[in-house]
Protein backbone atom coordinates (compact mmCIF):
# COMPACT_ATOMS: atom_id res chain seq x y z
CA UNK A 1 108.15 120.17 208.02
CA UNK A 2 111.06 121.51 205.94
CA UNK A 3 111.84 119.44 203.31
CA UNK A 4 115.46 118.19 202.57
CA UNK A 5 117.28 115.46 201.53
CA UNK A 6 116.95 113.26 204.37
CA UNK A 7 113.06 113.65 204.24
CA UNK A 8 112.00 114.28 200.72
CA UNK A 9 111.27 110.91 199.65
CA UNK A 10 108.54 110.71 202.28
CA UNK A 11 107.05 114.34 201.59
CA UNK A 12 104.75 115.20 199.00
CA UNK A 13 106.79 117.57 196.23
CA UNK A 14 103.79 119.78 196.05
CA UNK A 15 105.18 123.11 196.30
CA UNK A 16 108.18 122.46 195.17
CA UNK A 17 110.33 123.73 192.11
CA UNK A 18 111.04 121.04 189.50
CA UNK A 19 113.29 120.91 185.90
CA UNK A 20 113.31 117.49 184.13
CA UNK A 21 117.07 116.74 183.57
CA UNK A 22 116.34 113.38 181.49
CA UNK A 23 113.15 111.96 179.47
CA UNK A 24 112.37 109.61 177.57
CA UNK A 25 110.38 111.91 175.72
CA UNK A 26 113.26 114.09 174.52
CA UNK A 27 110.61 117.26 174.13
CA UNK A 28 110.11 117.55 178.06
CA UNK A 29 114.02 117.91 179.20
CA UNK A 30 114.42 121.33 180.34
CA UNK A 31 110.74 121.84 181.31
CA UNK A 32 110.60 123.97 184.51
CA UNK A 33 107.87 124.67 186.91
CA UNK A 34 106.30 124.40 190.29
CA UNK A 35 104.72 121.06 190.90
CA UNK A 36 100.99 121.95 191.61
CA UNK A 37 99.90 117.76 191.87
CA UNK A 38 100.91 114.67 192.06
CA UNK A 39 99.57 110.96 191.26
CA UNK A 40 101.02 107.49 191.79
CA UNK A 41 102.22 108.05 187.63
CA UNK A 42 102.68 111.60 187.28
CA UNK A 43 103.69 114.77 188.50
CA UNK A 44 101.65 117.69 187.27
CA UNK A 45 103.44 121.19 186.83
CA UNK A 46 102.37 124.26 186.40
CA UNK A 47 104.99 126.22 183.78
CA UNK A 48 105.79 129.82 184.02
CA UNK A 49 103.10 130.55 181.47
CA UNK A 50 100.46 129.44 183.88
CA UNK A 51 100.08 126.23 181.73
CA UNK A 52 100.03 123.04 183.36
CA UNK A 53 101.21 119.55 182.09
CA UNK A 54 100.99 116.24 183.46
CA UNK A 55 104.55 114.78 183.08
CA UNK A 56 105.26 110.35 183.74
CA UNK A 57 107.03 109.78 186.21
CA UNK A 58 108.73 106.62 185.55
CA UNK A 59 110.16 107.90 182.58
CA UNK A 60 111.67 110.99 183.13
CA UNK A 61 114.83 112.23 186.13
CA UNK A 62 113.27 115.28 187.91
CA UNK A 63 115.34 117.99 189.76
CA UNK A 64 113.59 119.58 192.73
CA UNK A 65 114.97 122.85 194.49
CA UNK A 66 114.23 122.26 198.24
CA UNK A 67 113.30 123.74 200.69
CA UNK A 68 116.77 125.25 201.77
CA UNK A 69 117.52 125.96 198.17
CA UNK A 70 119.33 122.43 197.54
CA UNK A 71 119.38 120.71 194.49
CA UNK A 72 118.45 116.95 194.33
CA UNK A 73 118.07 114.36 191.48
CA UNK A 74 115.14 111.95 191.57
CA UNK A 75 114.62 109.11 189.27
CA UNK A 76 110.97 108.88 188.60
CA UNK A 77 110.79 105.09 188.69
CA UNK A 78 111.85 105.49 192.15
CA UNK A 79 109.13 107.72 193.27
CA UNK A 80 105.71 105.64 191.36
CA UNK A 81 103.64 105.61 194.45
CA UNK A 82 101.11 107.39 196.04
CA UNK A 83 102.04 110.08 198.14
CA UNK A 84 100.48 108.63 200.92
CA UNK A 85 101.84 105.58 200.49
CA UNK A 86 105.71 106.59 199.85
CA UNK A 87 107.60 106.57 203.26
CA UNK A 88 106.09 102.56 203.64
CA UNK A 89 107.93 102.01 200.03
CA UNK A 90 111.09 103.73 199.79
């Protein structure tokens, strides 16, 4: 299934390339990567440097690049479930 942005609150963003626009933690704005896992509180990507970091979601604003090359902004407090358990939630 392609993701877009009609689906891609009920896909997994596994795959998918991510920059934090906003943070609470002011250090992590900027931070780009491909997210390699994700929780029901985190999103784990991997950097360009092969490093990976575990990143909250519910405080930071994540930017994915879709599928089709789209951009879309995703407030993490709207996306603190499972992945599993996300198209019953949102």
């Amino acid at each position: 299934m392609t993701r877009n942005r009609s689906n891609i609150l009920y896909s997994t963003f596994i795959g998918l390339k991510v920059e934090i626009v906003n943070s609470s933690q002011h250090d992590l704005v900027g931070l780009k990567g491909k997210v390699t896992d994700e929780t029901k509180n985190l999103l784990v990507i991997e950097k360009a440097d092969g490093k990976e970091i575990k990143i909250p979601k519910v405080s930071s604003t994540f930017r994915f690049t879709l599928d089709d090359g789209s951009q879309i902004d995703i407030l993490g407090m709207k996306i603190t479930f499972r992945p599993e358990e996300r198209p019953k939630k949102v």
